[in-house]
N, C-alpha and C. Protein backbone atom coordinates (compact mmCIF):
# COMPACT_ATOMS: atom_id res chain seq x y z
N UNK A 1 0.84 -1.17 0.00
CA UNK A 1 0.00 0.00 0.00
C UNK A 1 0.90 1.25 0.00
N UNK A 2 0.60 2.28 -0.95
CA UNK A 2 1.54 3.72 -1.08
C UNK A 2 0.84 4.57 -0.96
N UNK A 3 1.28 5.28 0.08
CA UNK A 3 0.17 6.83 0.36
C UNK A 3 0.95 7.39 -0.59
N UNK A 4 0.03 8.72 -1.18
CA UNK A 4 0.79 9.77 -1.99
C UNK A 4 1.36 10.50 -1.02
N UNK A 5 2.46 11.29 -1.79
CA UNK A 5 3.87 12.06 -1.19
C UNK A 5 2.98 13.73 -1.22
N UNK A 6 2.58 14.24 0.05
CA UNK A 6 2.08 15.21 -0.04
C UNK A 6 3.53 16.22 0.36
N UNK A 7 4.17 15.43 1.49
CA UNK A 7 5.09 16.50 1.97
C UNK A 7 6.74 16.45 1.03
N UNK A 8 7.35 17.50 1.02
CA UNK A 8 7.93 17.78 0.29
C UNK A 8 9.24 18.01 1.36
N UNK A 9 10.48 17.47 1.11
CA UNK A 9 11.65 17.51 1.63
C UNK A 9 12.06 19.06 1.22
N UNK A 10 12.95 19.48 2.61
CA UNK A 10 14.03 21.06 2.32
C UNK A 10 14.63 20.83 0.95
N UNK A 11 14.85 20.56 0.42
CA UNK A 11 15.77 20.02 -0.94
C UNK A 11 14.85 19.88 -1.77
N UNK A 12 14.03 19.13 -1.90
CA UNK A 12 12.84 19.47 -2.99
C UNK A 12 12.34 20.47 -3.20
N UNK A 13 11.77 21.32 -2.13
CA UNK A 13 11.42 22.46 -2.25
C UNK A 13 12.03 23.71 -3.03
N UNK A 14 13.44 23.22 -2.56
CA UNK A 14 14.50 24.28 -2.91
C UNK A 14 14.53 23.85 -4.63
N UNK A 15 14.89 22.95 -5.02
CA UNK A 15 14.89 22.15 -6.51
C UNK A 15 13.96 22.93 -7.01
N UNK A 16 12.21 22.65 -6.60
CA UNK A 16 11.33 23.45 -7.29
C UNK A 16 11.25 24.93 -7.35
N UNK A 17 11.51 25.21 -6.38
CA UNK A 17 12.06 27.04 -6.82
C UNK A 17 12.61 27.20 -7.50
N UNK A 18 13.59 26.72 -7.64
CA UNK A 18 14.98 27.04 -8.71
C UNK A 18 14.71 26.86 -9.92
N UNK A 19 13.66 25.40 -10.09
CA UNK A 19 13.82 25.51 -11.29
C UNK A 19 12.34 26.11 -12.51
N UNK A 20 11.48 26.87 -11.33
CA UNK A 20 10.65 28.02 -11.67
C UNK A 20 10.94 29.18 -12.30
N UNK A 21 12.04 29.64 -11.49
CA UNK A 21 13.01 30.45 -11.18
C UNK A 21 13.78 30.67 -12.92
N UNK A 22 14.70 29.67 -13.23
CA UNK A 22 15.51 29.16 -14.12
C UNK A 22 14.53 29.00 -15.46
N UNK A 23 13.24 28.69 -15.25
CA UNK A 23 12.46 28.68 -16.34
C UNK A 23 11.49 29.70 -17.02
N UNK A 24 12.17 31.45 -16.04
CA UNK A 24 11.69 32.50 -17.05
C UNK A 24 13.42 32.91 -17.78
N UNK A 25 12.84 33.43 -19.04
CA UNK A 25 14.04 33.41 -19.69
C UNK A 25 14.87 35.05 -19.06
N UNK A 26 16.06 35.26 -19.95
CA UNK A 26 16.49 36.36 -19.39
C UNK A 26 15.85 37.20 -19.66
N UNK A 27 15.24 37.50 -21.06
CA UNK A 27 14.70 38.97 -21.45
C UNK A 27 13.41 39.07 -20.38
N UNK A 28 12.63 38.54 -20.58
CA UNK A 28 11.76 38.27 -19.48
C UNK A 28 11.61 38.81 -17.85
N UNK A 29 13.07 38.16 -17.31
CA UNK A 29 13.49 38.97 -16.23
C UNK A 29 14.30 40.09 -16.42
N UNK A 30 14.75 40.41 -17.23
CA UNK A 30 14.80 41.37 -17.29
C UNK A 30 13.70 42.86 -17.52
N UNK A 31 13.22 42.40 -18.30
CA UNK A 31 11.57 43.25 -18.37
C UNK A 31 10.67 43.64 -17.24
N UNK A 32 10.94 42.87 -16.45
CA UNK A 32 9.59 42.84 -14.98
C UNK A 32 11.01 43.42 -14.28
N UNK A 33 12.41 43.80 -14.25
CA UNK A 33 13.44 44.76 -13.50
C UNK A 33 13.03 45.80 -13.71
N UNK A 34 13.00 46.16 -15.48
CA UNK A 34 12.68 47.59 -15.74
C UNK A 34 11.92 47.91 -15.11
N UNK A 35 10.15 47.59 -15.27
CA UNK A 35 9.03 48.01 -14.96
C UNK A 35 9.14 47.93 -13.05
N UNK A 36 9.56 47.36 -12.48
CA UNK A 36 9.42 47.41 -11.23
C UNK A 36 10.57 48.44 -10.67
N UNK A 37 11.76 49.07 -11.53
CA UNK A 37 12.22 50.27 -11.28
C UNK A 37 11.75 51.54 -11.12
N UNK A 38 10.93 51.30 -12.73
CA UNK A 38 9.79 52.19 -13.35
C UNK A 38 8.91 52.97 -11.91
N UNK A 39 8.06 51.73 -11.50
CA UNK A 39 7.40 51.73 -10.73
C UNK A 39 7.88 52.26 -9.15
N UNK A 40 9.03 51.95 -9.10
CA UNK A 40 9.91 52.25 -7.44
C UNK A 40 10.22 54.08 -7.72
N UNK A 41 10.17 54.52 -8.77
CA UNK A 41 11.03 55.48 -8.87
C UNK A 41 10.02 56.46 -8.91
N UNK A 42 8.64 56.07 -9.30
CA UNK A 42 7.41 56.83 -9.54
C UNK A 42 6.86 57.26 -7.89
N UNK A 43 6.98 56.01 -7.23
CA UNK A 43 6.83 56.49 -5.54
C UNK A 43 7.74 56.98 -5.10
N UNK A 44 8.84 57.20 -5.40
CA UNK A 44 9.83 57.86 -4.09
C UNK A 44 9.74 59.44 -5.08
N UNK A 45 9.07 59.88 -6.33
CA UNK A 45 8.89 60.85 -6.83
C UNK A 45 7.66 61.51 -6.19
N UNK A 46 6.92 60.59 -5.96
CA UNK A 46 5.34 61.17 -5.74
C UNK A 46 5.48 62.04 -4.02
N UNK A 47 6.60 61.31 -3.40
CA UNK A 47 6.91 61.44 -1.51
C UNK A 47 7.04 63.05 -1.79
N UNK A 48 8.19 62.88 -2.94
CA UNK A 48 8.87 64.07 -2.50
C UNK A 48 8.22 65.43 -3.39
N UNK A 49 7.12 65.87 -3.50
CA UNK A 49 6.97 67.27 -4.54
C UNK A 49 6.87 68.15 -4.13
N UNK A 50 7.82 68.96 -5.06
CA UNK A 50 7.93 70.60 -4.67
C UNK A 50 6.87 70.90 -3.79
N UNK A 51 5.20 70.57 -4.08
CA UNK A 51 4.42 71.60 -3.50
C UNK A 51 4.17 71.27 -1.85
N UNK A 52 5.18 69.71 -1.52
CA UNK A 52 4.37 69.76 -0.03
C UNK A 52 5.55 70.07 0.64
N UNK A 53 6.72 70.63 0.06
CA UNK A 53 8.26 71.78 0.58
C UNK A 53 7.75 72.77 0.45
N UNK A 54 7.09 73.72 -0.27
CA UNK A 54 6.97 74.74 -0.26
C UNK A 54 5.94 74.76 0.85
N UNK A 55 4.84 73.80 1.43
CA UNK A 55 4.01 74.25 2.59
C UNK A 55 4.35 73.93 3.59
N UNK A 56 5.73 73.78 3.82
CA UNK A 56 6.44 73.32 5.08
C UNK A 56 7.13 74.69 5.24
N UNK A 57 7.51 75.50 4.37
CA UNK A 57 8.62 76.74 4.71
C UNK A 57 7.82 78.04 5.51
N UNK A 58 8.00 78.53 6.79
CA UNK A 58 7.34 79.43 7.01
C UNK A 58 7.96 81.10 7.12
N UNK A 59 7.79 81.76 5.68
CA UNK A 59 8.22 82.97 6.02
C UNK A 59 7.51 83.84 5.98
């Protein structure tokens, strides 16, 4: 009698990441770098705008 293999060994686990991982191509990852730069650079733009410095200055 064989129960099915639900649990998965540290090492298997790791195997299947990797080879998820290994199975998007480069351009690919590279593409989802750009856009998630894209995206990082749009929030640390939005923090900082001129107009909420200028309502911090009191002269």
């Amino acid at each position: 009698m064989t129960t099915p293999k639900t649990e998965m060994s540290e090492a298997e686990e790791v195997d299947a990441v990797v080879r998820k991982v290994l199975s998007v191509s480069h351009q690919e990852l590279q593409k989802r770098e750009r856009n998630w730069q894209r995206k990082r650079a749009r929030k640390k733009r939005a923090k900082t705008s001129p107009a909420s410095h200028a309502s911090d200055s009191k002269v």
